[in-house]
N, C-alpha and C. Protein backbone atom coordinates (compact mmCIF):
# COMPACT_ATOMS: atom_id res chain seq x y z
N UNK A 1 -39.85 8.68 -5.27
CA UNK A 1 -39.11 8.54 -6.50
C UNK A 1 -40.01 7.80 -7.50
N UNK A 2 -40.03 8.70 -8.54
CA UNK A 2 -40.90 7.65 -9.80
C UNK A 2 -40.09 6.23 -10.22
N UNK A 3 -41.24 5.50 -10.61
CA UNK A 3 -40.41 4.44 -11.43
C UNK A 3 -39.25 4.29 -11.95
N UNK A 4 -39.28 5.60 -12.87
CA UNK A 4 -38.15 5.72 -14.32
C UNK A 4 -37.41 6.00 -13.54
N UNK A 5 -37.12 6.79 -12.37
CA UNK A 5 -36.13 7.69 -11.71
C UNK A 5 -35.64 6.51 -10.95
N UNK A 6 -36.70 6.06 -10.46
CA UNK A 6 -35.63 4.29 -9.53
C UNK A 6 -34.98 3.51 -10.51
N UNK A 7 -35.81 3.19 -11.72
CA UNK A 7 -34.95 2.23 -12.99
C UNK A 7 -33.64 2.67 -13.38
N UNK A 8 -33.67 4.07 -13.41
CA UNK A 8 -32.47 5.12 -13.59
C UNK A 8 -31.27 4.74 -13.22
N UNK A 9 -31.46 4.54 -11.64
CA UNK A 9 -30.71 5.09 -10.76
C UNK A 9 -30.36 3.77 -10.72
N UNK A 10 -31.14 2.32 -10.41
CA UNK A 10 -30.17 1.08 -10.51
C UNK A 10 -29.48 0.99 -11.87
N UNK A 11 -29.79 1.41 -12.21
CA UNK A 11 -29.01 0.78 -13.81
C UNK A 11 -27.59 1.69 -13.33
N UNK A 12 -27.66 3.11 -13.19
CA UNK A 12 -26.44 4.12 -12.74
C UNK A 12 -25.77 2.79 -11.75
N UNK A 13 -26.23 2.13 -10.85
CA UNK A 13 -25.56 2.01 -10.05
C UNK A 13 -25.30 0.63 -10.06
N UNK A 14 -25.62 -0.33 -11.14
CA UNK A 14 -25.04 -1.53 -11.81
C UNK A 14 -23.89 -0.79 -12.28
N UNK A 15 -23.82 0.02 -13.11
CA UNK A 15 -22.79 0.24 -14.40
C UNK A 15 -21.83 0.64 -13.32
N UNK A 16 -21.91 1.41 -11.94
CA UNK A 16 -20.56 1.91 -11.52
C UNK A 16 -20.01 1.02 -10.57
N UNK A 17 -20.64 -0.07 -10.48
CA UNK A 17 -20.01 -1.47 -10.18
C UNK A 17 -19.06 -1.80 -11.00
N UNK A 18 -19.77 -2.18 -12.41
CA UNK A 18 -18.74 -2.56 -13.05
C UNK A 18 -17.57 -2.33 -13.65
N UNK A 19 -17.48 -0.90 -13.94
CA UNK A 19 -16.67 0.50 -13.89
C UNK A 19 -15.99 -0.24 -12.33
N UNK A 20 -16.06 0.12 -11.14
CA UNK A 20 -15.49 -0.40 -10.40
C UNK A 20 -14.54 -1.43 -10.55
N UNK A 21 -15.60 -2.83 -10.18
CA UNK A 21 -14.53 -3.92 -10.38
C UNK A 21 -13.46 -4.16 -11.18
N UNK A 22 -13.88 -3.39 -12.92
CA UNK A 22 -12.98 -3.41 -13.82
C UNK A 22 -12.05 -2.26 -13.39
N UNK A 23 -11.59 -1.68 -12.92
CA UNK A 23 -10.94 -0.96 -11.82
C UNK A 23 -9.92 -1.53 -11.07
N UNK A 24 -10.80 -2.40 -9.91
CA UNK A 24 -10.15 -3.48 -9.33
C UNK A 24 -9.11 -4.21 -9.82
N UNK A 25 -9.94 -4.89 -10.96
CA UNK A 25 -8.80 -5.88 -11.23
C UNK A 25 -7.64 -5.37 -12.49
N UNK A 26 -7.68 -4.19 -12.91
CA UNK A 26 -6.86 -3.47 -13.60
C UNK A 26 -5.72 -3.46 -12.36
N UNK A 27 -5.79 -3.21 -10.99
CA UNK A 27 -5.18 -2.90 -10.04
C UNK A 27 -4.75 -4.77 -9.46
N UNK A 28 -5.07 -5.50 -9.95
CA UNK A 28 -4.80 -7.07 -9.55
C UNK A 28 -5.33 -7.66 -8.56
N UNK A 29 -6.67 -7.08 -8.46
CA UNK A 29 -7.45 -7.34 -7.32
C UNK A 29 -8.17 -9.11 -8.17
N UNK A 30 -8.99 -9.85 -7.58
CA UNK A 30 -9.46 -10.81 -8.17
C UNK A 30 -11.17 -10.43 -7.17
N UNK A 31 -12.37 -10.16 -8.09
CA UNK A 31 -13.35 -10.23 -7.11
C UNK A 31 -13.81 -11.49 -7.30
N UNK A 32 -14.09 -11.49 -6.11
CA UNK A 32 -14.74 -12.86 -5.32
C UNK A 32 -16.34 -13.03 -5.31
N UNK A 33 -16.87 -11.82 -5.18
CA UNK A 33 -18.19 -11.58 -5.24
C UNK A 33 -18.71 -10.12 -5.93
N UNK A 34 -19.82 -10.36 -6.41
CA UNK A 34 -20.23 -9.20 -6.94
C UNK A 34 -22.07 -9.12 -5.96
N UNK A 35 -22.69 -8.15 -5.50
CA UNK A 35 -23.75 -8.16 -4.93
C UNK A 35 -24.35 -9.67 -3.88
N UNK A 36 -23.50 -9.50 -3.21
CA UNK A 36 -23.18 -10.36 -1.82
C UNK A 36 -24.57 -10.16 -1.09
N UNK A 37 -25.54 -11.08 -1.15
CA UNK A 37 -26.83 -10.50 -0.63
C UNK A 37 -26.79 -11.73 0.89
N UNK A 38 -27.66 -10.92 1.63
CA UNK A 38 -27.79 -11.76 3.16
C UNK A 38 -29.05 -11.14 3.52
N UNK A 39 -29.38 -12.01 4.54
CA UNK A 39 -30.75 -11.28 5.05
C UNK A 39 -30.04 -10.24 6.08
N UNK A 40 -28.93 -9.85 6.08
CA UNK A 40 -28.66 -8.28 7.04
C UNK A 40 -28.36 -7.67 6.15
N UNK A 41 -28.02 -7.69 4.49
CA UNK A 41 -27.62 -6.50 3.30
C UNK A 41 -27.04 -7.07 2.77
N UNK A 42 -26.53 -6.33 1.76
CA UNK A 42 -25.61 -6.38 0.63
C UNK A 42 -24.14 -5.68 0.78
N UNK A 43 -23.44 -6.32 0.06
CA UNK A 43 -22.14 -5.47 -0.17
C UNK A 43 -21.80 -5.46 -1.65
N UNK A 44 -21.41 -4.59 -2.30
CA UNK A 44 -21.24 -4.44 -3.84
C UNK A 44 -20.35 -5.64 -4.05
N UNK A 45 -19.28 -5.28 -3.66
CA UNK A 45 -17.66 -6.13 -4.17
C UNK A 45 -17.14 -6.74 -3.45
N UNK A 46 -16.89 -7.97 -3.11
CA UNK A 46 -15.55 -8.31 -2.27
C UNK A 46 -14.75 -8.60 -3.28
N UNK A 47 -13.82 -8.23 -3.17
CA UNK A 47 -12.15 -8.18 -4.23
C UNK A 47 -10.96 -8.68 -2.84
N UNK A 48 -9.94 -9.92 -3.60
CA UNK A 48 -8.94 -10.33 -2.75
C UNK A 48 -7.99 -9.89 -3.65
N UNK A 49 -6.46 -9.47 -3.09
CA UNK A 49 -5.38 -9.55 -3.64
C UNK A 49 -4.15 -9.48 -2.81
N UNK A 50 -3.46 -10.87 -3.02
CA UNK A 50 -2.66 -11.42 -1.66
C UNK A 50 -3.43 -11.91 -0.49
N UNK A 51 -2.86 -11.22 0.58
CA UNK A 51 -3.29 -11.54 1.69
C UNK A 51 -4.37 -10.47 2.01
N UNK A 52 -4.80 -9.89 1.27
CA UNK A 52 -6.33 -8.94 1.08
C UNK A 52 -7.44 -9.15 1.26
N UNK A 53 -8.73 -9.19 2.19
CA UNK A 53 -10.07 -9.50 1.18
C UNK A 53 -11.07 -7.78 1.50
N UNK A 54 -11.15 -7.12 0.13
CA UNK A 54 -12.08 -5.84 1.08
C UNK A 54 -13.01 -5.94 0.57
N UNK A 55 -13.78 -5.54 1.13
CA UNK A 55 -15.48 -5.14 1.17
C UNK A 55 -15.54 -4.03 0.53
N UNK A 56 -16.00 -3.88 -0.15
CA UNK A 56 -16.19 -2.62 -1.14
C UNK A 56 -17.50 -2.05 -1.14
N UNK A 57 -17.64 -0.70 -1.47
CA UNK A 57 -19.01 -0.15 -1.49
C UNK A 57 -18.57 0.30 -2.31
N UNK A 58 -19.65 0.71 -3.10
CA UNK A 58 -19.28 1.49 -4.85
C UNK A 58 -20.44 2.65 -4.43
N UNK A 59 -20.17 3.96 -4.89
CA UNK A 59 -21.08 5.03 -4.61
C UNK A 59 -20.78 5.91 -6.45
N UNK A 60 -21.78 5.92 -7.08
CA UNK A 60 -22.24 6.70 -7.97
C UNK A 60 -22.02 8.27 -7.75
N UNK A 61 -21.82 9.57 -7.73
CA UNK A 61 -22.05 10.82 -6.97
C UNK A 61 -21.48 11.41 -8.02
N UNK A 62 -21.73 12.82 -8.35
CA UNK A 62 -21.32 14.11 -8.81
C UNK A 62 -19.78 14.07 -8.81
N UNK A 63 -19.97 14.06 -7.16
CA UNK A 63 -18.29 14.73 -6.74
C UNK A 63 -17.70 13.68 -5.96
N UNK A 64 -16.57 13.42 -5.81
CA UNK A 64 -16.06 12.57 -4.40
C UNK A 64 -16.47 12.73 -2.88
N UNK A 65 -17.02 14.24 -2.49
CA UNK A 65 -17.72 14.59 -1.02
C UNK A 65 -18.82 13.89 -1.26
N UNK A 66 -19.76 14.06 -2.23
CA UNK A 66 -20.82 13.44 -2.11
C UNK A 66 -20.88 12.04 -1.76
N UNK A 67 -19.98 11.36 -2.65
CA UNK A 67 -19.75 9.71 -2.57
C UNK A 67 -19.54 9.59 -1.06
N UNK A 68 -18.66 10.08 -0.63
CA UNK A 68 -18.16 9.58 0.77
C UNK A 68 -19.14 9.85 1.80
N UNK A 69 -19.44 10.99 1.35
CA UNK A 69 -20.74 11.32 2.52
C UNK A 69 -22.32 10.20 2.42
N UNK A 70 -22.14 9.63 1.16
CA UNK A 70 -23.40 8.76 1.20
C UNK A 70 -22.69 7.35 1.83
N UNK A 71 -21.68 7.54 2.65
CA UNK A 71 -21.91 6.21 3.37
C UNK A 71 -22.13 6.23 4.54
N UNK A 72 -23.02 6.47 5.02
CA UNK A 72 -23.36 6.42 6.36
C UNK A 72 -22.84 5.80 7.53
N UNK A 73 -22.70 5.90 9.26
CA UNK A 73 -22.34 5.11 10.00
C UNK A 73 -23.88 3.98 10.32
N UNK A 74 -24.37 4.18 9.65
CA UNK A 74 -25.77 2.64 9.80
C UNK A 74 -25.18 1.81 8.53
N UNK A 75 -24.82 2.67 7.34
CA UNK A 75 -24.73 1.93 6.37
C UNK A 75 -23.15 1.27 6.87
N UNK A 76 -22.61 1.65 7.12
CA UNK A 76 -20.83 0.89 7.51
C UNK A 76 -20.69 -0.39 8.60
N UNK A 77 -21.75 -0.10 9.06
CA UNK A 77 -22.26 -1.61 10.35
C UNK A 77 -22.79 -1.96 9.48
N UNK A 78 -23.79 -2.06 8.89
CA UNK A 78 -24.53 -2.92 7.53
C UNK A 78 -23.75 -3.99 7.02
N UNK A 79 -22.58 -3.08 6.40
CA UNK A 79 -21.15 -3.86 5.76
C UNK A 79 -20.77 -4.50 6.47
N UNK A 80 -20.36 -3.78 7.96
CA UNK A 80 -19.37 -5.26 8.77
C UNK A 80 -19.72 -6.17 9.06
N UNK A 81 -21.01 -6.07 9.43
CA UNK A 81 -22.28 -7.77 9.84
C UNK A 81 -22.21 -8.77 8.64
N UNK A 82 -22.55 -7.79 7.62
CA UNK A 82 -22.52 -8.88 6.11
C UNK A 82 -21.36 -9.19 6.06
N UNK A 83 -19.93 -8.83 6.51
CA UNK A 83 -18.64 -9.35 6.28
C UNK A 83 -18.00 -10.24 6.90
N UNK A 84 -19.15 -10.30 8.16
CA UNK A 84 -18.77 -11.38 8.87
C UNK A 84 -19.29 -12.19 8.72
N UNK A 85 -20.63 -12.45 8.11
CA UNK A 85 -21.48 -13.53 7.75
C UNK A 85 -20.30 -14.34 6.61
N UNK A 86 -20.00 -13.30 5.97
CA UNK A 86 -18.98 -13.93 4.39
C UNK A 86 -18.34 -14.81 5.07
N UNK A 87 -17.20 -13.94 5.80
CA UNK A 87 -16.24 -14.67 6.47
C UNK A 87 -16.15 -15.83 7.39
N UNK A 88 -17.37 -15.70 8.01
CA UNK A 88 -18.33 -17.00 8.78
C UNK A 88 -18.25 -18.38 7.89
N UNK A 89 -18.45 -18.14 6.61
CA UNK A 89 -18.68 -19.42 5.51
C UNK A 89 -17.32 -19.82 4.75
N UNK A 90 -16.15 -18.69 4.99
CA UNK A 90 -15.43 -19.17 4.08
C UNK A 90 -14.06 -19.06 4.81
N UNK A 91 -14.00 -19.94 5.59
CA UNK A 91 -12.68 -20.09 6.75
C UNK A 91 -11.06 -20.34 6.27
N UNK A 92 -10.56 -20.58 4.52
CA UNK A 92 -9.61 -20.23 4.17
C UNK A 92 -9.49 -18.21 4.30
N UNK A 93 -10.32 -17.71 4.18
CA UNK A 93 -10.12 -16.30 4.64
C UNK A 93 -10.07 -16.03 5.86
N UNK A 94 -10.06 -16.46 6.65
CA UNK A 94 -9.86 -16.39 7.99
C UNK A 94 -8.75 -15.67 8.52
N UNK A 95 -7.45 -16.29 7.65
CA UNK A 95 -6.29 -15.72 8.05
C UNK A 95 -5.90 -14.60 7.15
N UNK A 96 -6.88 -14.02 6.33
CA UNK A 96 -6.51 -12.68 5.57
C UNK A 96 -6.72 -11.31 6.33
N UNK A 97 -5.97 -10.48 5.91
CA UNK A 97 -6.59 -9.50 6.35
C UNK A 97 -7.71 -8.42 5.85
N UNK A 98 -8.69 -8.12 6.54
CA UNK A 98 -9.98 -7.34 6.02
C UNK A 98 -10.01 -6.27 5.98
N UNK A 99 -10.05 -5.47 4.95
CA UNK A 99 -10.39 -3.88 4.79
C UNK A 99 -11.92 -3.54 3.82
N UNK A 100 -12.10 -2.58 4.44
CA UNK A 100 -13.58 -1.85 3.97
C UNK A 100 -12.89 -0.71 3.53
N UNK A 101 -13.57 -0.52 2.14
CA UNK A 101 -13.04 0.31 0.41
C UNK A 101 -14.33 0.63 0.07
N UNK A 102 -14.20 2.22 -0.10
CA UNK A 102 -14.60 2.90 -1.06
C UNK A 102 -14.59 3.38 -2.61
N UNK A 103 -15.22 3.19 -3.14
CA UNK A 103 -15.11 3.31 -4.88
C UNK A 103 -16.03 4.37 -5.09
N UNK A 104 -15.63 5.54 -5.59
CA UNK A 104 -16.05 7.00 -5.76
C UNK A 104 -16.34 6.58 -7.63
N UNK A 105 -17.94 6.70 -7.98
CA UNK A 105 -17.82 6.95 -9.80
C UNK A 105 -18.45 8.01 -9.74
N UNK A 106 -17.52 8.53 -10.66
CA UNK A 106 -17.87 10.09 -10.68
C UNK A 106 -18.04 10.18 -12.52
N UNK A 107 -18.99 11.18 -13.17
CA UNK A 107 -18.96 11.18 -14.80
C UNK A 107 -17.92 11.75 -15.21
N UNK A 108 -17.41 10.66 -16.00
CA UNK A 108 -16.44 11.46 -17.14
C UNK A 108 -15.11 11.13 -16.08
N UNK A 109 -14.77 10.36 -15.18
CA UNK A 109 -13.53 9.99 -14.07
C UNK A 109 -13.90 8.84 -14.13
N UNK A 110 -11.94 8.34 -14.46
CA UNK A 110 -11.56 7.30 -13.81
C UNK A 110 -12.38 6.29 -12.15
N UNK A 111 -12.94 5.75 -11.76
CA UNK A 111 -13.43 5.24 -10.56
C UNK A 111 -12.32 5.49 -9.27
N UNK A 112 -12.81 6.26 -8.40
CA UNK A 112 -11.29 6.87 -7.36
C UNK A 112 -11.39 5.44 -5.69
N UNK A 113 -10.56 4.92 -5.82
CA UNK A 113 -10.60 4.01 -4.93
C UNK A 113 -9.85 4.29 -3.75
N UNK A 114 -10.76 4.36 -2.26
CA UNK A 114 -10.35 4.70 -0.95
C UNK A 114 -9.99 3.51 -0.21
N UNK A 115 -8.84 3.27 -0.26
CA UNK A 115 -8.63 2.07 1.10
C UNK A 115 -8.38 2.76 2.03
């Protein structure tokens, strides 16, 4: 991938974060984190609401198959290790319950959110 085409593609995939989260919390989510970095990965979003906390992946794609299909089963252990590291540090979440969410941005669509 050239330069421009990698510069591209993060910037695409900042903006459908934020498209995301603003998503989220249209829906009364509160995020907690935005690019959750660890030395085992990243997770885009953690968003709580109630007794909620999910892990979010945000996927950029054409179509919704595409989005879903770019999450891999390496990339979905990725997420749960980093979610436990979170959860490792922040023991009022302890007693929430955890879900892993998908956020489909697609051009010209609303952001389609998979719990």
């Amino acid at each position: 991938m050239t330069t421009g085409r990698r510069r591209a593609a993060k910037r695409r995939g900042h903006w459908a974060e934020t498209a995301a989260a603003w998503s989220l919390r249209l829906k009364g989510y509160r995020i907690a984190a935005a690019r959750h970095r660890t030395d085992l990965g990243e997770i885009d979003l953690v968003a709580r609401r109630g007794r909620i906390v999910a892990f979010v992946e945000v996927k950029a794609r054409p179509t919704l198959a595409e989005a879903l299909a770019a999450v891999t089963p390496t990339q979905r252990r990725r997420i749960e290790n980093v979610a436990r590291t979170y959860l490792a540090r922040l023991p009022e979440d302890a007693d929430r319950a955890v879900r892993f969410d998908v956020i489909a941005v697609r051009p010209w669509r609303w952001p389609s959110h998979l719990a």
